[in-house]
Protein backbone atom coordinates (compact mmCIF):
# COMPACT_ATOMS: atom_id res chain seq x y z
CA UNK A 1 -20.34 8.13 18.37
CA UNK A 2 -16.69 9.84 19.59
CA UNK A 3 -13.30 8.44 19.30
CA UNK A 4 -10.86 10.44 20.40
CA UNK A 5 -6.86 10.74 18.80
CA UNK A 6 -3.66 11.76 19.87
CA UNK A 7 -0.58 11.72 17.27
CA UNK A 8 2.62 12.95 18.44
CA UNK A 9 0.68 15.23 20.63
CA UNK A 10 3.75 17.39 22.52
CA UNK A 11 4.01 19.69 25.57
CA UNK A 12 6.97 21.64 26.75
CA UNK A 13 7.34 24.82 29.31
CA UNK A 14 10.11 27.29 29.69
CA UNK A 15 11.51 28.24 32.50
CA UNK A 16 14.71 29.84 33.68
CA UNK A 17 16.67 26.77 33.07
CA UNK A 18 15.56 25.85 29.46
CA UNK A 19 12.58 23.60 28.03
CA UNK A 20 10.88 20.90 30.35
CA UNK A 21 9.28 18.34 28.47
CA UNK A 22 6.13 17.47 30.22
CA UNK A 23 4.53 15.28 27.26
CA UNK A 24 6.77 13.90 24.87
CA UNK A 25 5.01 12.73 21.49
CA UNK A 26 2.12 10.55 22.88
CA UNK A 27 0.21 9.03 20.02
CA UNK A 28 -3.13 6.65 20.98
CA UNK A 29 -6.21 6.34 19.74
CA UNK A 30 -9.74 5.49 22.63
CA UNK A 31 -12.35 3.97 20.87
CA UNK A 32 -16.30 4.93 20.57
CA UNK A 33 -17.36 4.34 24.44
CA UNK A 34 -14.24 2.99 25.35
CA UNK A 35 -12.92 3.67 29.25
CA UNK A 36 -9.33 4.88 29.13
CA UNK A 37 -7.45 4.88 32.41
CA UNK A 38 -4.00 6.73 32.29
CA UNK A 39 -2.13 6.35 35.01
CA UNK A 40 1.60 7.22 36.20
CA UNK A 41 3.36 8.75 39.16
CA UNK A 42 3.01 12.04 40.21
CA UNK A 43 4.70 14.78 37.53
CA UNK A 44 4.82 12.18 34.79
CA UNK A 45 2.27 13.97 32.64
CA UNK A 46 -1.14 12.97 32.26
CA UNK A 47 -2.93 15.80 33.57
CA UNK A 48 -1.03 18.13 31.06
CA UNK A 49 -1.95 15.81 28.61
CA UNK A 50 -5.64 15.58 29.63
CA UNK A 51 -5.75 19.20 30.25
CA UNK A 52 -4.74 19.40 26.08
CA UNK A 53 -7.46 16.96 25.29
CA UNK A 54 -9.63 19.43 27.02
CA UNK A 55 -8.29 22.67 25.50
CA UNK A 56 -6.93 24.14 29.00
CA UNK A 57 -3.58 23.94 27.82
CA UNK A 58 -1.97 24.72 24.32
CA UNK A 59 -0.45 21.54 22.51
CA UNK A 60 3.53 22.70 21.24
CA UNK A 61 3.19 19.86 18.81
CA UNK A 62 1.05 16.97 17.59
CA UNK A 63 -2.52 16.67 17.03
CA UNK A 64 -5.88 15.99 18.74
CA UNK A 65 -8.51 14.98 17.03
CA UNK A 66 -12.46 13.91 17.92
CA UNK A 67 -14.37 11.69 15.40
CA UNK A 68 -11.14 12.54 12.65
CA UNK A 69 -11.46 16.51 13.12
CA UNK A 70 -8.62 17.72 14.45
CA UNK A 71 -9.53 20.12 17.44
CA UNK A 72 -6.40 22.01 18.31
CA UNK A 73 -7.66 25.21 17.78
CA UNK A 74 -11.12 24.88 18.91
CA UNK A 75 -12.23 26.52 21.81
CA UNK A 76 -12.15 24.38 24.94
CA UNK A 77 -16.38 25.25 25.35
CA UNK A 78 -16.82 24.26 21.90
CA UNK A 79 -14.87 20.71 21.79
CA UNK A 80 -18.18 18.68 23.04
CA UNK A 81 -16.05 17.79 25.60
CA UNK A 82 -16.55 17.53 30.23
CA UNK A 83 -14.66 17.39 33.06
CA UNK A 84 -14.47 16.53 36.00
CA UNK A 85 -11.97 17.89 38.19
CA UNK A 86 -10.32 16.77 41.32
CA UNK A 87 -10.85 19.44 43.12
CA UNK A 88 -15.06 19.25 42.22
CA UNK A 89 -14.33 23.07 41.20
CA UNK A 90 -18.20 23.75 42.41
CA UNK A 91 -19.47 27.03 42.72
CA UNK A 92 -20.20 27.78 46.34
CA UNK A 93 -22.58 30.53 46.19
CA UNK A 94 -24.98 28.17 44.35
CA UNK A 95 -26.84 25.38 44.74
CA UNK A 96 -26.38 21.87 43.31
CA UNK A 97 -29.13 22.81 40.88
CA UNK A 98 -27.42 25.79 39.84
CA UNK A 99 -24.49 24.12 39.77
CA UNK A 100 -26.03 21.72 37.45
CA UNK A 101 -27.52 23.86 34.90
CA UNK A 102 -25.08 26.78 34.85
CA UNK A 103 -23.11 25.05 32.10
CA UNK A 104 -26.03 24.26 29.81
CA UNK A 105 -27.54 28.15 30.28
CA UNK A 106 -24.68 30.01 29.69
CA UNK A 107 -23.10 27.67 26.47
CA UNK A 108 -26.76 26.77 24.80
CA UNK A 109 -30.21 28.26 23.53
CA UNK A 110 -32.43 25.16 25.46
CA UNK A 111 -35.38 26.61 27.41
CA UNK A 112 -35.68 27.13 30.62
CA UNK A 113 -37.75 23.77 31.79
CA UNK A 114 -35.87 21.93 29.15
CA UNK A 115 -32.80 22.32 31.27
CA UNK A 116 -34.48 21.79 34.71
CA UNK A 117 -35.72 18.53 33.14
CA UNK A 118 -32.08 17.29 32.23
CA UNK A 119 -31.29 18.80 35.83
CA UNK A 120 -33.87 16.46 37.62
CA UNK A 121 -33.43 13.22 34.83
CA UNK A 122 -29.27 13.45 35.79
CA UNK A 123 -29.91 14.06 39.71
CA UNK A 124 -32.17 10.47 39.16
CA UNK A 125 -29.50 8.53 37.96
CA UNK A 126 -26.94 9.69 40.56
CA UNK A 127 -29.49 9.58 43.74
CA UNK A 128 -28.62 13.37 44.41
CA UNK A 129 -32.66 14.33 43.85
CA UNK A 130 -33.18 15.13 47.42
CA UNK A 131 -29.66 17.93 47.56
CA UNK A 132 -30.78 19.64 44.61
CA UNK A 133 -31.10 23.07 46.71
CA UNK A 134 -28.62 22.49 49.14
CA UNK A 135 -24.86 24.42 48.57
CA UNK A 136 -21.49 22.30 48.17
CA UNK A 137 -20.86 23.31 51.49
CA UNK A 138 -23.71 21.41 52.67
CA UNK A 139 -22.43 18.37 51.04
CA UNK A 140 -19.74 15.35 52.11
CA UNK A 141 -17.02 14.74 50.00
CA UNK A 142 -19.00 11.54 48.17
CA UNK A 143 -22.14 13.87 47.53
CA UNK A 144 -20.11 16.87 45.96
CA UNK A 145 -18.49 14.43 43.49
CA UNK A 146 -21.66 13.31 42.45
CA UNK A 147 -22.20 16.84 41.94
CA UNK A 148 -19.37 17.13 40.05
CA UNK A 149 -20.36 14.20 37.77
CA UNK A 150 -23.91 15.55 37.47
CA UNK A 151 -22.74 18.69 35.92
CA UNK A 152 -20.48 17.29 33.18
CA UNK A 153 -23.11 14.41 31.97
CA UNK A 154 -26.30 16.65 31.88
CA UNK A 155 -24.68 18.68 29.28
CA UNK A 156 -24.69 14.94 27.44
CA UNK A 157 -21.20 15.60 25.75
CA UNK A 158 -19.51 13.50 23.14
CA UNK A 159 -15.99 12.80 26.00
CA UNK A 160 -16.06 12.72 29.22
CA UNK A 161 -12.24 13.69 31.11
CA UNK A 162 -11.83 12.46 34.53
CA UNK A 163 -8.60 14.47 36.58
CA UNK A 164 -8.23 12.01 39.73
CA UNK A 165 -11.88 12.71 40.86
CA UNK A 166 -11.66 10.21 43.74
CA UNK A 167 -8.76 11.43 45.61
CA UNK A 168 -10.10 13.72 47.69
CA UNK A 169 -12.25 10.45 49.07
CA UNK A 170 -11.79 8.33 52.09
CA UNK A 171 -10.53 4.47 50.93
CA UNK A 172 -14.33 3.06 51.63
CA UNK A 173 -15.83 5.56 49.35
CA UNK A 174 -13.28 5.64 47.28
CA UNK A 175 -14.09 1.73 46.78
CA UNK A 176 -17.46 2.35 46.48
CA UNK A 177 -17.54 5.31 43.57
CA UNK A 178 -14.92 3.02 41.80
CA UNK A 179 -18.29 0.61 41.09
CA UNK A 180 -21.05 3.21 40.41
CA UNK A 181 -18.37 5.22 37.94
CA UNK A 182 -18.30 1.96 35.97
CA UNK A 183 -22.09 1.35 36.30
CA UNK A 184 -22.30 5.07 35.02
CA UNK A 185 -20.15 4.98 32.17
CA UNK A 186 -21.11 1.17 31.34
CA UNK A 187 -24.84 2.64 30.89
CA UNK A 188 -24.08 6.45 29.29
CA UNK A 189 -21.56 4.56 26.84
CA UNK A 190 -19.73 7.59 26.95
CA UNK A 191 -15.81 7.47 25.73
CA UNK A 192 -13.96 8.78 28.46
CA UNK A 193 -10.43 9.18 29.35
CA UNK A 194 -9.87 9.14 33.55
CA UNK A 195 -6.16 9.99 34.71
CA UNK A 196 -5.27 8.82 38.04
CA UNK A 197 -1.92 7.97 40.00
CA UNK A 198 -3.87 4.98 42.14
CA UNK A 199 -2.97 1.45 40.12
CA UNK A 200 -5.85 -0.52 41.71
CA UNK A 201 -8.33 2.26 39.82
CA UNK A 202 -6.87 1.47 36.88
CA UNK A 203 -6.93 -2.30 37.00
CA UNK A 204 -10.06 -2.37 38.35
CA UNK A 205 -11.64 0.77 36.26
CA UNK A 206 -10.24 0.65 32.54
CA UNK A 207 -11.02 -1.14 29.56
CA UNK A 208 -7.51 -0.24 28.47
CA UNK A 209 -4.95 1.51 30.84
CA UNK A 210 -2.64 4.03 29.55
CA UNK A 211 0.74 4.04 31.42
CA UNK A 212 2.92 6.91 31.15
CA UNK A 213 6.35 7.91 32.72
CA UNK A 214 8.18 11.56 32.33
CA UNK A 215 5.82 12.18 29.88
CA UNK A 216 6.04 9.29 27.68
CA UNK A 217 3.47 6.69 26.77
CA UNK A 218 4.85 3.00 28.49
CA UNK A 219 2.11 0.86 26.96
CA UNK A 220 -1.47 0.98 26.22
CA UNK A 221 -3.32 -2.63 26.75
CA UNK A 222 -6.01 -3.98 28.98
CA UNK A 223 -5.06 -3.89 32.74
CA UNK A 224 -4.44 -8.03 32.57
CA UNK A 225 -1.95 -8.07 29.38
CA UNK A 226 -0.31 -5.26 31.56
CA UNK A 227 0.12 -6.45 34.64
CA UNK A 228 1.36 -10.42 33.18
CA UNK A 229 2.94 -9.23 29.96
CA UNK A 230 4.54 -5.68 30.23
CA UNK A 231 6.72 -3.90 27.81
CA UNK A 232 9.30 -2.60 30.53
CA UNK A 233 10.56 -2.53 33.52
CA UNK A 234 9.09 0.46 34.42
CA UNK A 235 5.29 -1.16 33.74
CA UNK A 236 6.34 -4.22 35.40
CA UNK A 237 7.49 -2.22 38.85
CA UNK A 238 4.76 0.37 38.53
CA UNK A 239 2.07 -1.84 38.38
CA UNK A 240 1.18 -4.56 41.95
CA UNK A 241 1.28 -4.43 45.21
CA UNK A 242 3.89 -5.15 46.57
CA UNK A 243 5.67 -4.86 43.47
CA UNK A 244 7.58 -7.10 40.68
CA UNK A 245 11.39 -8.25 42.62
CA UNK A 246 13.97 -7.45 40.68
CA UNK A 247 17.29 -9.12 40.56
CA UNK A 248 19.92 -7.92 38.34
CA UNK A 249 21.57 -11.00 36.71
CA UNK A 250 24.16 -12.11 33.90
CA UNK A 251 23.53 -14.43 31.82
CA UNK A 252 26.25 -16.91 31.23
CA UNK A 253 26.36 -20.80 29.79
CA UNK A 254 22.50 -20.97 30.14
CA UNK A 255 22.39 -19.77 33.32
CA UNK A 256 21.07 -16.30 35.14
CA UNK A 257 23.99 -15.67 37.80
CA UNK A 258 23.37 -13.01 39.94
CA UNK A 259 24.88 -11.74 43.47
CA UNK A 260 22.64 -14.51 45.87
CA UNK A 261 21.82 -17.50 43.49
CA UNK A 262 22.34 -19.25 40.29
CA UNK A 263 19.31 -19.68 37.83
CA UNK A 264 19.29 -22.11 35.43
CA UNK A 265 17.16 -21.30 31.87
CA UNK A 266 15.10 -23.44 29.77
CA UNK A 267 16.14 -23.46 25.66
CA UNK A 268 12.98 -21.29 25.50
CA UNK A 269 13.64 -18.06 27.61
CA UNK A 270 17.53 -18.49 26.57
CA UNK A 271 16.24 -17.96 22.39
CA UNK A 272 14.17 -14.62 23.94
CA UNK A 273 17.03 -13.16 25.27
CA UNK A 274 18.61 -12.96 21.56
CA UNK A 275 22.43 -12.58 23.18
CA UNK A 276 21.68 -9.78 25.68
CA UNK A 277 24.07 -10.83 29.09
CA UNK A 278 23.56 -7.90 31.43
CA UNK A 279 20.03 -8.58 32.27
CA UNK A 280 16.84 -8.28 35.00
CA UNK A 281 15.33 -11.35 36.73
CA UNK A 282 11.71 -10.01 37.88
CA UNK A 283 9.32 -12.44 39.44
CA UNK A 284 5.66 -11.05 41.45
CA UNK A 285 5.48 -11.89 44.79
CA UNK A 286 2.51 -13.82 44.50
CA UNK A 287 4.67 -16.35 42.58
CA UNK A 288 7.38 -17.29 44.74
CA UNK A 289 6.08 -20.77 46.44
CA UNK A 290 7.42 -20.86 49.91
CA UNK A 291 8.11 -24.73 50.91
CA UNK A 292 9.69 -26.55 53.38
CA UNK A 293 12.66 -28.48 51.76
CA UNK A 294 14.50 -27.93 48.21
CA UNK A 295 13.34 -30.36 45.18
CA UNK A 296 15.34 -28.51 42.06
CA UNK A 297 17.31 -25.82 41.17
CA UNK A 298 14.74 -23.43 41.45
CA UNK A 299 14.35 -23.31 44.86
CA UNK A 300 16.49 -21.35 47.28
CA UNK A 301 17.36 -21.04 51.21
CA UNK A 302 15.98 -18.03 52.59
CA UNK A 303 15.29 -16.53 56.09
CA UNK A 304 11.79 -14.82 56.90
CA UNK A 305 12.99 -11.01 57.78
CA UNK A 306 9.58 -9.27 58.33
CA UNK A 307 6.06 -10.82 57.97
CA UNK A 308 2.65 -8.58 57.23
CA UNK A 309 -0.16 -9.99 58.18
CA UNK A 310 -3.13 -8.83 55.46
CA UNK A 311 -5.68 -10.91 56.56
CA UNK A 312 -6.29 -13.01 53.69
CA UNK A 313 -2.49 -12.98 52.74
CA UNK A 314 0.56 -12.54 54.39
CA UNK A 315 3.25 -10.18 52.72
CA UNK A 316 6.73 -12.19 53.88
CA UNK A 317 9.62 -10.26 53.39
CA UNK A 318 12.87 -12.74 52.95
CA UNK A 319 16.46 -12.72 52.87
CA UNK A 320 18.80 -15.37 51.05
CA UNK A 321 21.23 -16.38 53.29
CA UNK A 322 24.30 -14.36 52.15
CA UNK A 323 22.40 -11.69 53.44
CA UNK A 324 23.15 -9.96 50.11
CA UNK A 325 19.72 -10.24 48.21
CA UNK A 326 16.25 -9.38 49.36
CA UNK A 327 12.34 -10.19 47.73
CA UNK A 328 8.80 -10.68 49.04
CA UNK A 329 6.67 -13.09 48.59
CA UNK A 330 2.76 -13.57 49.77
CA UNK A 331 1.43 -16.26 51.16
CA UNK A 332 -1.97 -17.41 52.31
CA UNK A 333 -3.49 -16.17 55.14
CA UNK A 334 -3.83 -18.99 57.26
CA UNK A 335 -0.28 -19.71 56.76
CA UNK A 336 1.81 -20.05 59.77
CA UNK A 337 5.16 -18.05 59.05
CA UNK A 338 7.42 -15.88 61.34
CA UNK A 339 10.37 -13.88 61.64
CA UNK A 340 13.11 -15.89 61.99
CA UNK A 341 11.89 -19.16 60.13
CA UNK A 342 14.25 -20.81 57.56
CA UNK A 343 12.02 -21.54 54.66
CA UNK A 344 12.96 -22.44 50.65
CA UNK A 345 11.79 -19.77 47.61
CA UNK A 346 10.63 -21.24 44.81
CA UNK A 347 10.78 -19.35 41.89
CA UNK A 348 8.94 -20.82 39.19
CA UNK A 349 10.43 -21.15 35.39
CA UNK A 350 7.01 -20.39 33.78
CA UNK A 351 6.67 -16.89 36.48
CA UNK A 352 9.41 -15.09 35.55
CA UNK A 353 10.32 -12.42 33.58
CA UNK A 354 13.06 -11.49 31.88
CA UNK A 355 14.12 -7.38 31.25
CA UNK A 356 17.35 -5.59 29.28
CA UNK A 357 19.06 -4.08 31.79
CA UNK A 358 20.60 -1.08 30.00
CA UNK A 359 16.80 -0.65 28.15
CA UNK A 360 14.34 -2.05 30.18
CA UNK A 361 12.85 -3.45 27.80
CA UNK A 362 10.36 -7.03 28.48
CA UNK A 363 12.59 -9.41 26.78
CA UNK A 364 10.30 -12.33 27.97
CA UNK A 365 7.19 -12.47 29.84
CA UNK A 366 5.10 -15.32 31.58
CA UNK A 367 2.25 -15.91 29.24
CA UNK A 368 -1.30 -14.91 29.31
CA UNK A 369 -3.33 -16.32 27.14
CA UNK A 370 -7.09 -17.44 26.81
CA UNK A 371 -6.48 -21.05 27.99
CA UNK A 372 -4.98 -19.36 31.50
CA UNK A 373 -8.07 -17.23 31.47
CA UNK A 374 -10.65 -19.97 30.66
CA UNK A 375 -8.80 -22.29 33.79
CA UNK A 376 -9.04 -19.40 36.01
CA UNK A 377 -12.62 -18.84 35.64
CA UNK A 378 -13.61 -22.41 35.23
C-alpha cells in the first residue's frame, strides 16, 4: 500500500537575475495504485517536481510525504521509490542482467540467486529473457526501455516515477509501449506518477492527469472531466488536437458580440457568467457542424481556407467572411470539402464554453455527465 502527498511542495533557483520559480506550491495527493500522468509544456515544471518526489532535487518549501511520513529528508536510495528515466541512464559496460540486479546488490543484503531469480521472474513479464547477456548497445530503442523498466520493478518498490520514458521512441512504438505500460502497471498495482509533455499519453495513459503550467498545478481530474469540463483556458487550449477555438467576445443584452459574429445566449450560460462582459467563446473543433444552408442564429457563413485530409477526418480550416476571424473544424472523412467552398458553421449552444478573459478561468463548460457516457457507449 503507497499513497504519495504533495502540500505546498516549492522549488526555486538562483541565478544572476534573482529567484526563478520552477514549482510554485503544488499540493495533490495519488492514491494507493493509482496512475498519475502530469503533463505540461516544456519548462513548466514537472520534472523538477518529479525529480523532488524522487529526492534528486532539494524541495525550498512544502512537503512530501509516502504513506503520511513525510520524506524530505530521506535519502533518495532510501525513499522505496524507482525511476525511470528518459534517457534509459543504462550502464554500458554491463549487461542487461547486470543492469538489472546492480540496484538490488549494491542497496540490499538478498543472496546472490535470490536476486538472479527476481532478475529472470521481471525479464518474464517484459519478454526481455532472451537479451539478458547482451549490452544496451546491443539493444533498439524499444528493448533498452524495457530494460529500463526491468530495473526499477525488480527492486519491487512502493512508487514507481516515470520522466518521459517514451520519447526517445519512434510514433509506432511509442503507440505500442503506451498499451503494455498500462498492462504493466494495471497488473503490478503499483502507484506511479509518469510526467510527459505528449497529451495523447496522458489521455490515453492516466487514471487522473495532472496539468501544470510555469510551475503551477492547472487541475487534477480524469483525462475526460479534463478535456469536456476544464478549469481554464490554459487546460482547455493545452489539451486536443487541433485545439479548443477561441474567440474573444463581449457580452452585451444576452448576446456574445465579438469581431466576426453575434452569439446569442440561453438564460442558462447568461446566470454562469455572474456579470463578467469581457469574455472567451471556446468551442472544439470536433463540434462545429459544417452544413449547407443557415437554420438559426447559430450558424454562420464561412469560406473553407485550407483542408487536411486525416484519413478518417478531415481538419477544415475556415474563414468567416469578413476575413477577420479564423477556427477549424473536423469533419468526416468521406466528406467532400475543398478550398474555396462556401459552407455554414454551426456552433452548437450545448458545445461551447465560456472563459474570463482577464482570468481564464472556465466560467461554463459543456456538460459531462454519466447519462452522456452511458449514450456513448450504448
Amino acid at each position: 500500500m503507497a499513497t504519495l502527498e504533495l502540500d505546498s511542495v516549492r522549488k526555486t533557483f538562483q541565478d544572476d537575475s534573482g529567484e526563478i520559480v520552477a514549482v510554485d506550491d503544488v499540493s495533490t495527493a495519488i492514491d494507493d495504485g493509482e496512475f498519475l500522468v502530469v503533463v505540461g509544456p516544456s519548462g513548466c515544471g514537472k520534472s523538477t517536481m518529479l525529480r523532488m518526489v524522487a529526492g534528486l532535487e532539494s524541495i525550498t518549501s512544502g512537503t512530501v510525504s509516502l504513506n503520511n511520513r513525510v520524506i524530505n529528508d530521506v535519502k533518495s536510495q532510501d525513499r522505496d521509490i524507482a525511476m525511470v528515466f528518459q534517457s534509459y541512464a543504462l550502464y554500458p559496460h554491463m549487461s542487461v542482467r547486470g543492469n538489472m540486479s546492480f540496484g538490488l546488490e549494491e542497496s540490499t543484503d538478498l543472496p546472490d540467486d535470490q536476486i538472479a531469480e527476481m532478475v529472470s521472474e521481471t525479464a518474464e513479464l517484459l519478454g526481455i529473457s532472451n537479451l539478458l547477456e547482451r549490452r544496451p548497445t546491443d539493444l533498439s530503442g524499444g528493448q533498452q526501455q524495457r530494460v529500463a523498466l526491468g530495473r526499477a520493478i525488480v527492486r519491487d518498490p512502493e512508487v514507481f516515477l516515470m520522466d518521459e520514458p517514451l520519447s526517445n521512441l519512434d510514433a509506432k512504438l511509442r503507440a505500442q509501449m503506451r498499451t503494455e505500460l498500462q498492462r504493466l502497471q494495471e497488473d503490478l498495482g503499483v502507484t506511479t506518477v509518469y510526467v510527459t509533455h505528449d497529451q495523447t499519453e496522458a489521455m490515453t495513459m492516466g487514471d487522473r492527469i495532472a496539468i501544470l503550467n510555469d510551475g503551477r498545478l492547472q487541475q487534477v481530474a480524469t483525462p475526460l472531466e479534463c478535456y469536456h469540463e476544464p478549469a481554464n483556458q490554459f487546460v482547455a487550449g493545452f489539451l486536443g488536437e487541433p485545439s479548443m477555438n477561441f474567440f474573444d467576445v463581449r457580452f452585451e443584452r444576452g448576446v456574445l458580440v465579438g469581431d466576426a459574429f453575434e452569439y446569442p445566449l440561453g438564460p442558462e450560460v447568461r446566470e454562469a457568467l455572474d456579470g463578467t462582459t469581457d469574455l472567451v467563446l471556446g468551442i472544439r473543433p470536433e463540434d462545429i457542424e459544417l452544413a449547407e444552408t443557415a437554420s438559426n442564429d447559430h450558424d454562420f457563413a464561412t469560406t473553407v481556407d485550407v483542408v487536411e485530409p486525416m484519413g478518417d477526418e478531415n481538419t477544415v480550416h475556415l474563414k468567416f467572411d469578413e476575413g477577420v476571424e479564423t477556427m477549424i473544424a473536423t469533419a468526416d472523412g468521406f466528406t467532400r470539402i475543398s478550398a474555396g467552398d462556401d459552407v455554414v458553421a454551426r456552433i452548437p449552444a450545448e458545445s461551447i464554453h465560456v472563459f474570463d478573459r482577464e482570468t481564464g478561468e472556465a466560467l461554463r463548460n459543456r456538460s459531462l455527465d454519466s447519462k452522456t457516457l452511458s449514450a456513448a457507449l450504448e
